[in-house]
N, C-alpha and C. Protein backbone atom coordinates (compact mmCIF):
# COMPACT_ATOMS: atom_id res chain seq x y z
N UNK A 1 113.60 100.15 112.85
CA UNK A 1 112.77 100.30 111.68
C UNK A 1 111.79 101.44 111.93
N UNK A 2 111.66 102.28 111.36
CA UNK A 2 110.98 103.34 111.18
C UNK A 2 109.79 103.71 110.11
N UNK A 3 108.61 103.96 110.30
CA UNK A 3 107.64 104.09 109.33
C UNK A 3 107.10 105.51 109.54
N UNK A 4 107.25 105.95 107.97
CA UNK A 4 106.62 107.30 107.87
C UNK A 4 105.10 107.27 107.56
N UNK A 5 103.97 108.21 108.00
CA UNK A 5 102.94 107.91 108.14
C UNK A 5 102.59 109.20 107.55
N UNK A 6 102.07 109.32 106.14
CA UNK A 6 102.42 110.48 105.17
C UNK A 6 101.43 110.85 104.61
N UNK A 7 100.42 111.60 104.95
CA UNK A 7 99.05 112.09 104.90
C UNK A 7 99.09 113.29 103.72
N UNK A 8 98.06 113.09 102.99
CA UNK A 8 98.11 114.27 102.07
C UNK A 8 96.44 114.65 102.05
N UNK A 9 96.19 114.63 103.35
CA UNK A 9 94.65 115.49 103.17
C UNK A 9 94.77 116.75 103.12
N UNK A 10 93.60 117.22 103.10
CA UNK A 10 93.70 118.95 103.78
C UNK A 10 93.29 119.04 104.68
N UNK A 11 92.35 118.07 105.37
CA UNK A 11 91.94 117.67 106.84
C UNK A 11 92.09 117.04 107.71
N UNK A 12 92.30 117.22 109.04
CA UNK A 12 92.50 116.87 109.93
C UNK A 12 91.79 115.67 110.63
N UNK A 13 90.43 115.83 109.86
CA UNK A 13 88.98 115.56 110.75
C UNK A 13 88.38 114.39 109.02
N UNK A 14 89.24 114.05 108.48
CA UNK A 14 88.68 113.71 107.38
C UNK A 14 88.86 112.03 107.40
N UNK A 15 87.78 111.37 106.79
CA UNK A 15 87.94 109.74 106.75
C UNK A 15 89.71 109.67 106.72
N UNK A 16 89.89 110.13 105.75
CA UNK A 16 91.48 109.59 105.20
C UNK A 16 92.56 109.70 106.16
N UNK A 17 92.41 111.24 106.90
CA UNK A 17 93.39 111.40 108.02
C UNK A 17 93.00 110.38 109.45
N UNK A 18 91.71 110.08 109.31
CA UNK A 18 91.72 108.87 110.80
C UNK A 18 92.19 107.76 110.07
N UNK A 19 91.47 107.17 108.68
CA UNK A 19 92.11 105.87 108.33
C UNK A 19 93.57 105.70 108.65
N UNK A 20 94.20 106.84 108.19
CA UNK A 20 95.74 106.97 108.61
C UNK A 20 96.38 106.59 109.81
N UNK A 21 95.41 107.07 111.25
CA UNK A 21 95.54 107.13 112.16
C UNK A 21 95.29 105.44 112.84
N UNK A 22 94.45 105.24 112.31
CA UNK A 22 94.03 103.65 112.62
C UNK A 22 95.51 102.84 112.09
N UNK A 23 95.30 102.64 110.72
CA UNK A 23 96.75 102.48 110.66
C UNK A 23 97.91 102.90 111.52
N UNK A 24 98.08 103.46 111.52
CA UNK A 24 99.78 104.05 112.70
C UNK A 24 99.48 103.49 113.92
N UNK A 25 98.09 103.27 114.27
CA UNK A 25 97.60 103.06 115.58
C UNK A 25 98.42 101.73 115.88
N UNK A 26 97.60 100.92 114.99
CA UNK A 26 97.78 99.43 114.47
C UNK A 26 99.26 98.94 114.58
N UNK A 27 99.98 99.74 113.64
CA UNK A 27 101.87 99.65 113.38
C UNK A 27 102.43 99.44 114.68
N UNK A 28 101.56 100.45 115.54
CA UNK A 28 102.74 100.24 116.89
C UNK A 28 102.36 99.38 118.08
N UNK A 29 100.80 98.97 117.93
CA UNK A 29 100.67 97.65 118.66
C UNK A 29 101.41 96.57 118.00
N UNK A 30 101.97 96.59 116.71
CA UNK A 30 103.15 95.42 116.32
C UNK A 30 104.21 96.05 116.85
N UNK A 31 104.35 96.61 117.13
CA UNK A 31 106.29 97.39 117.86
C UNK A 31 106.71 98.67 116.99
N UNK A 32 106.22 99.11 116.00
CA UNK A 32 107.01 99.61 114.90
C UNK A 32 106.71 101.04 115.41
N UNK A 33 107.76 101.80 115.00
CA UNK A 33 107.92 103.26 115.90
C UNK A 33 107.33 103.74 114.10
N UNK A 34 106.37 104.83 114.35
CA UNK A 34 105.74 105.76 113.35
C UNK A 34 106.16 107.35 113.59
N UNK A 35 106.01 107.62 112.60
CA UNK A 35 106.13 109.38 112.74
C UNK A 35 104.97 110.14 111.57
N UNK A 36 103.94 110.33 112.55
CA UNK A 36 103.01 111.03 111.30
C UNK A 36 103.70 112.73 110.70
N UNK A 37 103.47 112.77 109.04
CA UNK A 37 104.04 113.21 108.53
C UNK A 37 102.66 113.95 107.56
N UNK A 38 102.54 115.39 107.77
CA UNK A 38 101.06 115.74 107.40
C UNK A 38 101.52 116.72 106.27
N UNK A 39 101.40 116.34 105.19
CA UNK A 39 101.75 117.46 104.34
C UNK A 39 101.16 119.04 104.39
N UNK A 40 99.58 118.85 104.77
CA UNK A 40 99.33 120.08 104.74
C UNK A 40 100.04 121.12 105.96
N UNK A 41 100.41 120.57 106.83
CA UNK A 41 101.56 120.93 107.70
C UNK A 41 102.25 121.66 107.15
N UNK A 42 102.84 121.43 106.05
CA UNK A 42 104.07 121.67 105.74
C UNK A 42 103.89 123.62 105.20
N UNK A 43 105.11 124.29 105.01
CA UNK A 43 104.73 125.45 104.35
C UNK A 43 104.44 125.50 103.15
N UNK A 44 102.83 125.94 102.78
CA UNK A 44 102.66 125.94 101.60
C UNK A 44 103.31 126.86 100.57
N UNK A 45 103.85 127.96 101.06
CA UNK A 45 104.59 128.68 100.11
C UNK A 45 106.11 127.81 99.38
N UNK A 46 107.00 127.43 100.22
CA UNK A 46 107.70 126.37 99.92
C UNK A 46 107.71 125.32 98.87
N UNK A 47 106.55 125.33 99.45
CA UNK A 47 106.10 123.97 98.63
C UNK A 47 105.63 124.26 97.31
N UNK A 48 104.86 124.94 97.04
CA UNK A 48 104.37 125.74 95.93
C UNK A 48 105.92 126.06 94.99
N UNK A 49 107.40 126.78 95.78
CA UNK A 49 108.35 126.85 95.30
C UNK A 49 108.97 125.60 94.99
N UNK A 50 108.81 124.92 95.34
CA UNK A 50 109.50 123.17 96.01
C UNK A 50 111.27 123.75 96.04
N UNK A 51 110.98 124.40 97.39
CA UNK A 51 112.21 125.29 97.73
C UNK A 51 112.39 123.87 98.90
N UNK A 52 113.42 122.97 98.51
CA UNK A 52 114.04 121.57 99.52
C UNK A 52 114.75 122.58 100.24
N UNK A 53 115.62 123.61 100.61
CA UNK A 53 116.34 124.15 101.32
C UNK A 53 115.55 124.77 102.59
N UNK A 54 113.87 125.07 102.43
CA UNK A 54 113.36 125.55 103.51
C UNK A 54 113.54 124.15 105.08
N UNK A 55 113.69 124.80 105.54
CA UNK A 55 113.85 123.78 106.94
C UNK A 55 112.92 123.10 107.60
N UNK A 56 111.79 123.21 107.21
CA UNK A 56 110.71 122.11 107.64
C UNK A 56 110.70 121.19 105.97
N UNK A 57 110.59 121.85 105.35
CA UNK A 57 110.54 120.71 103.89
C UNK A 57 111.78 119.98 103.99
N UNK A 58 113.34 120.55 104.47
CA UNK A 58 114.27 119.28 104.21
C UNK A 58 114.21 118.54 105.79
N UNK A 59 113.26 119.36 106.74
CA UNK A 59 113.10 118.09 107.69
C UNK A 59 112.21 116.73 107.50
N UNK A 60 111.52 116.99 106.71
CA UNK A 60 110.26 116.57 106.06
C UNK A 60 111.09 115.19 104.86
N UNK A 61 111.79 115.87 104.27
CA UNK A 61 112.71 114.77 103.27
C UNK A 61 113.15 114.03 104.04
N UNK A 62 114.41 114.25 104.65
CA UNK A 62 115.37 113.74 105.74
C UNK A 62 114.41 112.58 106.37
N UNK A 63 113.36 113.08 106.83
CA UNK A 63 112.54 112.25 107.44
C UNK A 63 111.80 110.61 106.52
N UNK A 64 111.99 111.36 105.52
CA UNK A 64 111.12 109.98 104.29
C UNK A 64 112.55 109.06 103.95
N UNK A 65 113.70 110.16 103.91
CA UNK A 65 114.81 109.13 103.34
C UNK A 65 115.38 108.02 104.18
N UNK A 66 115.18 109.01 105.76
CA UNK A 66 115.59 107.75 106.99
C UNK A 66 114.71 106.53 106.76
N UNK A 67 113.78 106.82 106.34
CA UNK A 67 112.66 105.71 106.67
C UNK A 67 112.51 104.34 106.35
N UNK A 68 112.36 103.25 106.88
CA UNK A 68 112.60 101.77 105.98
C UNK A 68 110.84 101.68 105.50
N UNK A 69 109.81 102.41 105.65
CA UNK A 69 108.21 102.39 104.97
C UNK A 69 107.67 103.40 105.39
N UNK A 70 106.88 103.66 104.18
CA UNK A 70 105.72 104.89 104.58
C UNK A 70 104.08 104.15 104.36
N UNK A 71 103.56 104.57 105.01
CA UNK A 71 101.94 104.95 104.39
C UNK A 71 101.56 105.96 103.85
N UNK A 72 101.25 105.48 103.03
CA UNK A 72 100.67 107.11 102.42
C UNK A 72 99.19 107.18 101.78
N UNK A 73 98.53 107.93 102.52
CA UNK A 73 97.17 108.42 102.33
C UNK A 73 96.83 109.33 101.37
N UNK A 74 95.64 109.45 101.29
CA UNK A 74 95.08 110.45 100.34
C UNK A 74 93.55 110.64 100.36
N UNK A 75 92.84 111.74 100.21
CA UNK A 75 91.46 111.27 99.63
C UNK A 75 91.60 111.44 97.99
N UNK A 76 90.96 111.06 97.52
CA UNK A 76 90.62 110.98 96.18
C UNK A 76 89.36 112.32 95.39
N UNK A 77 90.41 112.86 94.85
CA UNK A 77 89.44 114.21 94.66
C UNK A 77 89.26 113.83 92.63
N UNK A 78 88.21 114.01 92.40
CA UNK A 78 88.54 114.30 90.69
C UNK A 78 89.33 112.83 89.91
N UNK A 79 89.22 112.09 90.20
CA UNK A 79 89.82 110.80 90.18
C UNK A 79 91.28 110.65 90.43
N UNK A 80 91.88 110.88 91.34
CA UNK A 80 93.60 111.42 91.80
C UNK A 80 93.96 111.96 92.74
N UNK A 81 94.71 111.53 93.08
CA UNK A 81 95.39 112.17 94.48
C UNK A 81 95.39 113.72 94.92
N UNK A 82 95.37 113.98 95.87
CA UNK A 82 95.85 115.33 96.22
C UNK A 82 96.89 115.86 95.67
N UNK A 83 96.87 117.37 95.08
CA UNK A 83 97.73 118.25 94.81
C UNK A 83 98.98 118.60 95.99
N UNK A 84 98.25 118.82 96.83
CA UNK A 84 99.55 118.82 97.96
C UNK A 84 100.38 117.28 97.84
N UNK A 85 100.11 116.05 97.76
CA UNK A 85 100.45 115.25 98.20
C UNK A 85 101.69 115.08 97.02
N UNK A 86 101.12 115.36 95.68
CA UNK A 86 101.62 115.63 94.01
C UNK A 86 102.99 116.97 94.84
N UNK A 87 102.66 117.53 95.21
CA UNK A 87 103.87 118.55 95.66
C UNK A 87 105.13 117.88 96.27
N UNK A 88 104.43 117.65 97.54
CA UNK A 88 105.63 116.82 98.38
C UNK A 88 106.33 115.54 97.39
N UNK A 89 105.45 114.60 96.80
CA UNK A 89 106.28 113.63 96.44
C UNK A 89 107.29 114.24 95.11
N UNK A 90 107.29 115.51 94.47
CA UNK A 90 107.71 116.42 93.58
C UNK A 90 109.17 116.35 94.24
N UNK A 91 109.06 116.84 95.58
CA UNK A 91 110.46 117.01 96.14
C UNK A 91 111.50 115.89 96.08
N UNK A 92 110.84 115.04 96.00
CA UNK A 92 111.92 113.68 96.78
C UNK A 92 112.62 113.86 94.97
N UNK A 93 113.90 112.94 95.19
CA UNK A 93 114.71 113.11 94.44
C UNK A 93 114.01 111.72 93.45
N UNK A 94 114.30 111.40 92.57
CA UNK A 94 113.76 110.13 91.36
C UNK A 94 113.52 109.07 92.10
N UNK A 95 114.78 108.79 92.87
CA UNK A 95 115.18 107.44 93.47
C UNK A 95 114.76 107.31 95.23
N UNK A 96 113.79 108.37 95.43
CA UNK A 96 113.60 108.96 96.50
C UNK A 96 113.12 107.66 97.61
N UNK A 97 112.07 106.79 96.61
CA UNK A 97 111.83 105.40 98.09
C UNK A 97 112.47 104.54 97.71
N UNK A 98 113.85 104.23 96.89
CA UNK A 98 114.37 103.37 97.14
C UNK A 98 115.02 102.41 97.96
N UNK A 99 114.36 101.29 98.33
CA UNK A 99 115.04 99.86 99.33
C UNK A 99 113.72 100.36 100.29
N UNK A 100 112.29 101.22 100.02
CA UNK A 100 111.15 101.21 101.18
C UNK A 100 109.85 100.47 100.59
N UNK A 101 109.43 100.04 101.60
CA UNK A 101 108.02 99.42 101.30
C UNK A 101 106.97 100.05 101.45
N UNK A 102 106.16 100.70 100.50
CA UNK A 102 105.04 101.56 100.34
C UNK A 102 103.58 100.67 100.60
N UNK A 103 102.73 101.49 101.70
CA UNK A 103 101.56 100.78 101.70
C UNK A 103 100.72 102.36 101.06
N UNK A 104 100.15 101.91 100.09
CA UNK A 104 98.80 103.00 99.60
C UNK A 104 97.33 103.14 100.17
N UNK A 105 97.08 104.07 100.90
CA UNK A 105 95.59 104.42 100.97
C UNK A 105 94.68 105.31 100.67
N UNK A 106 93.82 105.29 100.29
CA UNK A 106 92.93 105.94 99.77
C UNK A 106 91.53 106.28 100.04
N UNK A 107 90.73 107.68 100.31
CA UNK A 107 89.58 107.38 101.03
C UNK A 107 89.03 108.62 99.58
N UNK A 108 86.99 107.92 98.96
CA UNK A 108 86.41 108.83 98.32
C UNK A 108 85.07 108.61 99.33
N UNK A 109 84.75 109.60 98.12
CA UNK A 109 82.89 109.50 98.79
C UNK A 109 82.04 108.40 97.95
N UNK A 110 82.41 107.55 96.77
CA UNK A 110 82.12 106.13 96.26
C UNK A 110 83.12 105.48 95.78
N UNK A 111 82.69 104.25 95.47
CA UNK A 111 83.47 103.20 95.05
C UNK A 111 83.69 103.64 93.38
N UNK A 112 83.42 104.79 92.64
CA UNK A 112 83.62 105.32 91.66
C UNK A 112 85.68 105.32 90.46
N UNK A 113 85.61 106.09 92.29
CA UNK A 113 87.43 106.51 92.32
C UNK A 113 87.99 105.12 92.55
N UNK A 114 87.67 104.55 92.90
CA UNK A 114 88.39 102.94 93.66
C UNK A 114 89.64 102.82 92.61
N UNK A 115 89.50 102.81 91.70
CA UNK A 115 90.69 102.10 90.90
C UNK A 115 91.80 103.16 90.47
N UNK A 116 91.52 104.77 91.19
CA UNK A 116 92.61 105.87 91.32
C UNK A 116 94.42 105.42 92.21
N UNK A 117 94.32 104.87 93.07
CA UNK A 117 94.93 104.39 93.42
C UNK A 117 96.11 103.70 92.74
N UNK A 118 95.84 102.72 91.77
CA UNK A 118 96.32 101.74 90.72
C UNK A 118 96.51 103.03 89.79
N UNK A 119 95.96 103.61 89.10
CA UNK A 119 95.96 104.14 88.33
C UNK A 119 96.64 105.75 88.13
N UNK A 120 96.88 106.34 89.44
CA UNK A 120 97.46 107.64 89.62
C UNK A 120 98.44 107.40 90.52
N UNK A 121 98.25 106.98 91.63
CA UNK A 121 99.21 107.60 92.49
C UNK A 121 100.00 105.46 92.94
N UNK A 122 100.19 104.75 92.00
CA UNK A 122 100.85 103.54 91.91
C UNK A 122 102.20 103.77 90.94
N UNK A 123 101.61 104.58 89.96
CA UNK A 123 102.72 104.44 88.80
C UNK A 123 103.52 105.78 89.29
N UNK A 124 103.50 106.51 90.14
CA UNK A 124 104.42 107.42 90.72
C UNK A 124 105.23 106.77 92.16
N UNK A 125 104.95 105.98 92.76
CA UNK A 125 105.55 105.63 93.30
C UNK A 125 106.56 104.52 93.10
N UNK A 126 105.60 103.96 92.00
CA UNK A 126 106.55 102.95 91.26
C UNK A 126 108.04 103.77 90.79
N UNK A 127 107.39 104.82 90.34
CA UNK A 127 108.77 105.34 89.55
C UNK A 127 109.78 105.80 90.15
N UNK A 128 110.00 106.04 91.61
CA UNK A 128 110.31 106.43 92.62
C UNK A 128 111.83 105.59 93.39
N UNK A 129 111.30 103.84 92.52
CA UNK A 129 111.63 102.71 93.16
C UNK A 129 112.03 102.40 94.68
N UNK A 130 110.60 102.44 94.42
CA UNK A 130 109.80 101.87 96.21
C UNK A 130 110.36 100.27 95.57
N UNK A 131 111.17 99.74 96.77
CA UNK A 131 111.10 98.06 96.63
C UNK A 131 110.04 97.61 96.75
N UNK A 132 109.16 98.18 97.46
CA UNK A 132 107.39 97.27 97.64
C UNK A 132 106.63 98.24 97.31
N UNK A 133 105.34 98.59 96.65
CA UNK A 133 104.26 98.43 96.58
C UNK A 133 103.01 97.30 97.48
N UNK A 134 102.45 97.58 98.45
CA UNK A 134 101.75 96.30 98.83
C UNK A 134 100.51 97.16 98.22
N UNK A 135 99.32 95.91 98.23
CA UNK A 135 97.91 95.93 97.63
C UNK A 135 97.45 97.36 97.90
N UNK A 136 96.91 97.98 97.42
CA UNK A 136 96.28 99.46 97.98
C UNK A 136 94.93 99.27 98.51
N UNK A 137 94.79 100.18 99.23
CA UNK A 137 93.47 100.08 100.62
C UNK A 137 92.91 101.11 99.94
N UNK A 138 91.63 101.35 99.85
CA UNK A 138 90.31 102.39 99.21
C UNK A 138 89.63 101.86 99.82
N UNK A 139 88.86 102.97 100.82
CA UNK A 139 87.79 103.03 101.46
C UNK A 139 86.70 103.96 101.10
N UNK A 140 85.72 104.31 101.09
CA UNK A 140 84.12 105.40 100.87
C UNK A 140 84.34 106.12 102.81
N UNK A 141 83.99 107.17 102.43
CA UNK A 141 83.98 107.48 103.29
C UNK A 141 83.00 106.99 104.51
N UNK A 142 81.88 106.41 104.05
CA UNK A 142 81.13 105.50 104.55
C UNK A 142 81.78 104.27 105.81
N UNK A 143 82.43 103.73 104.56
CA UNK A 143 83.54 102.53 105.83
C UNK A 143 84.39 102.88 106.89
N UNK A 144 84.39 104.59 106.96
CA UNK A 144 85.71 105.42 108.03
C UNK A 144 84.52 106.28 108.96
N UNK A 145 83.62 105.18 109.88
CA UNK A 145 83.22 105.88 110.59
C UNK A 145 83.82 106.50 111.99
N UNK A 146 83.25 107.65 112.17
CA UNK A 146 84.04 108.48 113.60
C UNK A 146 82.85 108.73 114.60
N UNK A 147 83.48 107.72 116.15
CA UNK A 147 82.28 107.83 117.14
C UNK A 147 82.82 108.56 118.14
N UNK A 148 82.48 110.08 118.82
CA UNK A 148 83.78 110.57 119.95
C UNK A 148 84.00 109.77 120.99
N UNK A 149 83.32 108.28 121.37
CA UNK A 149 83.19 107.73 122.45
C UNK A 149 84.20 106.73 121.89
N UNK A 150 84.02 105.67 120.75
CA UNK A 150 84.73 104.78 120.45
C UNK A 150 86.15 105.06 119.17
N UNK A 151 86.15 106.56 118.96
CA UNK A 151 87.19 106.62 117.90
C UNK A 151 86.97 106.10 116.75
N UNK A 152 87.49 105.51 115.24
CA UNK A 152 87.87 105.22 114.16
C UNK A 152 86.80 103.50 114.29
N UNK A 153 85.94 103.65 113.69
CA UNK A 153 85.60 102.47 113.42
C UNK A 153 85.00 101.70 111.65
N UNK A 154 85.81 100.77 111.62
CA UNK A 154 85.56 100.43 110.10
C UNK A 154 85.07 99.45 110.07
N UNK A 155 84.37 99.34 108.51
CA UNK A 155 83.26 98.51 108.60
C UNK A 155 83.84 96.86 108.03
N UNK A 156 83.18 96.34 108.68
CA UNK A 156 84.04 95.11 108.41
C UNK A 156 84.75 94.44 107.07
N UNK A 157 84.00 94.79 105.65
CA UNK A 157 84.74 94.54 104.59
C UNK A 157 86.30 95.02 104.39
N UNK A 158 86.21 96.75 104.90
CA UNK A 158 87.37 97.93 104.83
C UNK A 158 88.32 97.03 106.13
N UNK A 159 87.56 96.54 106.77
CA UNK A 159 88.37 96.32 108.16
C UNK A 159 89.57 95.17 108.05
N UNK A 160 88.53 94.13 107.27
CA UNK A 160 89.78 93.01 106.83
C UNK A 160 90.60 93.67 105.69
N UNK A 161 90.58 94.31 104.86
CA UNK A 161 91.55 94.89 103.96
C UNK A 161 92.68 95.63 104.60
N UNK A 162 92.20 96.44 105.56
CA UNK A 162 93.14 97.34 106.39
C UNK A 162 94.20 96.03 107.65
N UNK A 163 93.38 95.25 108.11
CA UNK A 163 94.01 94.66 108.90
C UNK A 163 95.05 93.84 107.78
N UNK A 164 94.69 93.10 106.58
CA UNK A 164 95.71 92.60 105.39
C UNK A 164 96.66 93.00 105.16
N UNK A 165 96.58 94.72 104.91
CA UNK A 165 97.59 95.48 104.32
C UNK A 165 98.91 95.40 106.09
N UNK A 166 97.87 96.02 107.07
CA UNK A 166 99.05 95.86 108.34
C UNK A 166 99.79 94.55 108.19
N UNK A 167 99.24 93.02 107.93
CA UNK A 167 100.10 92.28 108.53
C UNK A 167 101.42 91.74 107.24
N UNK A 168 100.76 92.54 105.72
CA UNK A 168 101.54 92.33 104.96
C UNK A 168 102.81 93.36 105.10
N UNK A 169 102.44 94.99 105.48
CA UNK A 169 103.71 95.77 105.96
C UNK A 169 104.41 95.27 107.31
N UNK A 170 103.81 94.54 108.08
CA UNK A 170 104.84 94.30 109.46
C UNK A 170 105.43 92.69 108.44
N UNK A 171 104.94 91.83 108.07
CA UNK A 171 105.81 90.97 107.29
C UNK A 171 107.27 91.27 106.86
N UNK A 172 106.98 92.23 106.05
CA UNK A 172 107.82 93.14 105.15
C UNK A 172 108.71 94.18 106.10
N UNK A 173 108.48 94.50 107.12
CA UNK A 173 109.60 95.30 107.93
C UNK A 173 110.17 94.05 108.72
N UNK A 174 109.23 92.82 109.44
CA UNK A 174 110.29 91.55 110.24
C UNK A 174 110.97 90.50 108.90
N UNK A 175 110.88 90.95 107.95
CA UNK A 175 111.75 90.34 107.02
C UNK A 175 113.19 90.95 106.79
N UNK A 176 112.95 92.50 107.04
CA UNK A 176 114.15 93.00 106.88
C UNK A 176 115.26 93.21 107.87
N UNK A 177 114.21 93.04 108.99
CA UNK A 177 114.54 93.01 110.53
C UNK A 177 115.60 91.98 110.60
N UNK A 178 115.05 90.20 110.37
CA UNK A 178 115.88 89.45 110.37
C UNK A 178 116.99 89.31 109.33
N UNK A 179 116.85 89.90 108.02
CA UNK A 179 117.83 89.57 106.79
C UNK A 179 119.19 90.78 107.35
N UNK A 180 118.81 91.71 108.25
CA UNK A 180 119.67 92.88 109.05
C UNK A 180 120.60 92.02 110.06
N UNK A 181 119.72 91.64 110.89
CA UNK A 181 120.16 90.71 111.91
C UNK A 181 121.21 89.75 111.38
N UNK A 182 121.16 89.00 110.06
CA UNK A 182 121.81 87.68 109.66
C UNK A 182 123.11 88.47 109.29
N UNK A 183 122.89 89.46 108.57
CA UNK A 183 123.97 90.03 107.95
C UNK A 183 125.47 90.71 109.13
C-alpha cells in the first residue's frame, strides 16, 4: 500500500508543508510507505502547458495512479486552494483517484477560510471518484507551530483532528489490506 503525500504549497517552510510532514511522519510509524509529492517541484512551464508527456509530470501521474491514498495539502489563499495544486490535479485524467482514499488538508492564517476545503477543493476531488473522501483537517497557521529543537508541534484541538484523520486513513488502507488478502 502506498500513499502519496501531495503538497501544493509554494513553501517549503510553510504551516501546510510541515502539517504535511507530520502527517507522512505519522503514516509510517503505522507501517505505510509514503512518497512526498511537492507540486511546486514540479516544472512550472509544463505545467502551465499541462504538457503530461514532460517526464517529471508523467512521473508525477504514474506516481498518483500507483497509489492506493494521497494526502493532499494546501494553504488556503483567497478562499481556495492553490493554483499550482488546481494545475496538477488538471492533469490527472476524470477518473484519475479512482478505488483511492483521499485525506484533505488545509492550513490559513484564520478560521475565516475553514469551510474552503468542503467547499473548493472537496467537490473536485469528488469528481475525480476518489472512493473516500475522509473528514478534512484545517488548521490557522497558529495551530502549526515550528520549534528547531522539537520540530512540528500542534496545538492540541488541531492535534486530535490530525491524529482522527491518521487513524481513519490507516483504517481505510488495513481494510483494503485484508479485503486483498481474502481475495
Amino acid at each position: 500500500m502506498s500513499v502519496i503525500l501531495l503538497g501544493g504549497s509554494p513553501s517549503s517552510q510553510s504551516s501546510c508543508s510541515r502539517l504535511l510532514q507530520h502527517v507522512g511522519d505519522k503514516l509510517a510509524v503505522h507501517g505505510w510507505r509514503t512518497t512526498r509529492l511537492e507540486v511546486r517541484e514540479l516544472p512550472g512551464p509544463a505545467l502551465l502547458r499541462m504538457d503530461a508527456n514532460d517526464p517529471e509530470l508523467a512521473r508525477a501521474l504514474a506516481l498518483v495512479a500507483q497509489a492506493d491514498a494521497l494526502v493532499v495539502a494546501t494553504p488556503i489563499y483567497k478562499a481556495a486552494y492553490t493554483g499550482m495544486l488546481k494545475l496538477f490535479l488538471d492533469l490527472l485524467p476524470q477518473d484519475g483517484l479512482r478505488g483511492k482514499v483521499v485525506l484533505p488538508l488545509a492550513t490559513g492564517g484564520s478560521q475565516s477560510h475553514l469551510l474552503a476545503l468542503d467547499y473548493a477543493l472537496r467537490p473536485v476531488l469528488a469528481s475525480m471518484s476518489a472512493r473516500a473522501i475522509l473528514s478534512s483537517i484545517y488548521a490557522t497557521s497558529e495551530q502549526v507551530a515550528w520549534d528547531s529543537q522539537r520540530g512540528t508541534r500542534l496545538a492540541g484541538p488541531i492535534a486530535e483532528r490530525v491524529a482522527e484523520g491518521i487513524e481513519q486513513l490507516d483504517a481505510e488502507l488495513q481494510a483494503r489490506v485484508q479485503t486483498a488478502a481474502a481475495a
